[in-house]
C-alpha atoms as a PDB file:
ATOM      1  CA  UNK A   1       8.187   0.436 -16.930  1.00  0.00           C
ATOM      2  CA  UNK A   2       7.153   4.172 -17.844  1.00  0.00           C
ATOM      3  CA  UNK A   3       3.841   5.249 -19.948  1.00  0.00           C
ATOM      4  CA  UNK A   4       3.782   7.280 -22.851  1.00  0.00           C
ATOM      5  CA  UNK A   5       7.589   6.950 -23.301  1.00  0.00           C
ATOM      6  CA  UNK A   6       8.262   9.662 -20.253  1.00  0.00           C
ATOM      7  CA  UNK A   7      11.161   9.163 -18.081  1.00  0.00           C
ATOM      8  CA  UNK A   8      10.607   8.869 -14.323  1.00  0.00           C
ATOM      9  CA  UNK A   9       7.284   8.067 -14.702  1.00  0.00           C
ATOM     10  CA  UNK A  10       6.110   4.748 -13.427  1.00  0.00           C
ATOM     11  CA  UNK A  11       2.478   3.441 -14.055  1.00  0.00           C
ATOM     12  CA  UNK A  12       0.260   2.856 -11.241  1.00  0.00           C
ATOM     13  CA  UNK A  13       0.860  -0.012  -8.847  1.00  0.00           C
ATOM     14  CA  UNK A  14      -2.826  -0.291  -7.648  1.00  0.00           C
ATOM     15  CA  UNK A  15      -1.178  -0.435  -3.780  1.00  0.00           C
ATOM     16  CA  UNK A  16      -3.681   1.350  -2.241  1.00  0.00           C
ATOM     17  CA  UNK A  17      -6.204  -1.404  -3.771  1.00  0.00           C
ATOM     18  CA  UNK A  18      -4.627  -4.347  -2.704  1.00  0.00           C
ATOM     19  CA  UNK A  19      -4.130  -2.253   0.943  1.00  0.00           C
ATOM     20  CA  UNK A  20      -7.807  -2.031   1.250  1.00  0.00           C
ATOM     21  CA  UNK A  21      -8.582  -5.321   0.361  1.00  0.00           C
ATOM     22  CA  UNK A  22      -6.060  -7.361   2.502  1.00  0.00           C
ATOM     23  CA  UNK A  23      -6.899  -4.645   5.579  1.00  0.00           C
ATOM     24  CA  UNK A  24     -10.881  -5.593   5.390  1.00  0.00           C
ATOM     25  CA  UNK A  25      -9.844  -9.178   4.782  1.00  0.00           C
ATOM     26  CA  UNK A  26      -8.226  -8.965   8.515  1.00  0.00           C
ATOM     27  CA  UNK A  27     -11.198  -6.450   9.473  1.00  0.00           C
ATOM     28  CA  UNK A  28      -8.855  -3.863  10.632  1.00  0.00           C
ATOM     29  CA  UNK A  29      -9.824  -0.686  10.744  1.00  0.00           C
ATOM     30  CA  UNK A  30      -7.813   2.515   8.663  1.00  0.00           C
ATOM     31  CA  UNK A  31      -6.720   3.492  12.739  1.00  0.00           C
ATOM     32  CA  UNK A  32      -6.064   0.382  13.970  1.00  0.00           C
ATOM     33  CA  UNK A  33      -3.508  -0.767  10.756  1.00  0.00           C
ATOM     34  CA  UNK A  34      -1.771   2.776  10.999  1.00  0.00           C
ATOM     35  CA  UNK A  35      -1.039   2.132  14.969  1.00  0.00           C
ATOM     36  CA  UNK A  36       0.193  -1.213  14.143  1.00  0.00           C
ATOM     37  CA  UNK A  37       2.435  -0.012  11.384  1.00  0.00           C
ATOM     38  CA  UNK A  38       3.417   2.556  13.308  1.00  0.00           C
ATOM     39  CA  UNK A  39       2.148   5.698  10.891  1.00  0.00           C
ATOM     40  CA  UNK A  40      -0.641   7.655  10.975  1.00  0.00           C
ATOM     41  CA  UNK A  41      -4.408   7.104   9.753  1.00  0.00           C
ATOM     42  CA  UNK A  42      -4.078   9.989   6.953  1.00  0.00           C
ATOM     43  CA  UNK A  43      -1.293   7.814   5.280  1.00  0.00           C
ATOM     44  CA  UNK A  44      -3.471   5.203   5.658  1.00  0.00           C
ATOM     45  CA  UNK A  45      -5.846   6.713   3.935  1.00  0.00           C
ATOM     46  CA  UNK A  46      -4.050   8.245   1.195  1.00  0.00           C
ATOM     47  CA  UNK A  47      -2.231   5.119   0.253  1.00  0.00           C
ATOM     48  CA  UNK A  48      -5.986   3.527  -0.270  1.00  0.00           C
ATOM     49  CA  UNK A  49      -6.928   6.232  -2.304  1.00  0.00           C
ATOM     50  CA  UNK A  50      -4.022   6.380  -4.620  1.00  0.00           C
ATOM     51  CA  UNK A  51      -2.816   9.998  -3.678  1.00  0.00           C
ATOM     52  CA  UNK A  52       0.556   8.328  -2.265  1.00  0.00           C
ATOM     53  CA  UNK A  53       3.109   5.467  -2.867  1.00  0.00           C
ATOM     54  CA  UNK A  54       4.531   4.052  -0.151  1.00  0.00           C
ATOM     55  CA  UNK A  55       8.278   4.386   0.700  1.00  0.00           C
ATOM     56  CA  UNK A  56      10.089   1.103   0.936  1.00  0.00           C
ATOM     57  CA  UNK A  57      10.312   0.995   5.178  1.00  0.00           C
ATOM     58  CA  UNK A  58       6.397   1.373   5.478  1.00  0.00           C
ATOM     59  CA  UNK A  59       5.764  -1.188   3.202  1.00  0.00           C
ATOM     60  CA  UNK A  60       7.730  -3.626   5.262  1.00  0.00           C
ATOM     61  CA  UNK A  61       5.637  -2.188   8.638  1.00  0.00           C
ATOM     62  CA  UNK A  62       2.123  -2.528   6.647  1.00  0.00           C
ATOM     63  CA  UNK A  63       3.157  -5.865   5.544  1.00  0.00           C
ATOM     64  CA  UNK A  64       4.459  -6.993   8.855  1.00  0.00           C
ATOM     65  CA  UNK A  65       1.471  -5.377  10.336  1.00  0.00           C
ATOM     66  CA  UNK A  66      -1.409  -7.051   7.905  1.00  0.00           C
ATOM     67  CA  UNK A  67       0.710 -10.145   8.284  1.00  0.00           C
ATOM     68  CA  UNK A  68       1.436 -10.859   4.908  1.00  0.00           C
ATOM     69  CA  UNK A  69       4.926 -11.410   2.770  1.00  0.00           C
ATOM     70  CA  UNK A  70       5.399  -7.882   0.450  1.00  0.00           C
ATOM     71  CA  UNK A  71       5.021  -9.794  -2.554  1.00  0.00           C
ATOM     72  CA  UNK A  72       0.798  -9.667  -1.049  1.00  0.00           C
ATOM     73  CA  UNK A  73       1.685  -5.997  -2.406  1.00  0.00           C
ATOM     74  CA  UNK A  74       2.740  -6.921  -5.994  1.00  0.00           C
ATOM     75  CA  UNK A  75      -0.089  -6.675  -8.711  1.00  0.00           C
ATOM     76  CA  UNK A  76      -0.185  -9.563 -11.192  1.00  0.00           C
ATOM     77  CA  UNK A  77       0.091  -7.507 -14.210  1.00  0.00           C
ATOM     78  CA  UNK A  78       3.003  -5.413 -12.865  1.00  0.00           C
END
């Protein structure tokens, strides 16, 4: 789905959101998730703040990580 008709242009998942929440939920840390996933704290962070999507692979590690199914990822209205 696009916004204002523009090609290429998706509208915003709310990932880094749902990241935050489900990562206090399990009371991880920002460090402690990205050494489990296997990435580093400052894409950690920038996921939660919205200033990156994630590419397909990490979302699998977070997931896998967080222990949760992707579809944890997926916002209802999407």
């Amino acid at each position: 789905m696009t916004r204002r008709g523009e090609q290429g242009v998706w509208k915003p998942t709310g990932f880094g959101e749902i990241l935050r929440r489900i990562r206090d939920e399990r009371g991880l840390s920002q460090q402690a998730l990205a050494d489990a996933a296997g990435c580093h704290v400052i894409t950690i962070s920038k996921l939660e703040r919205g200033r990156q999507e994630p590419a397909w692979p990490l979302v699998l590690l977070l997931a896998k990580a967080l222990g949760v199914g992707v579809e944890a990822f997926a916002p209802a209205d999407y």
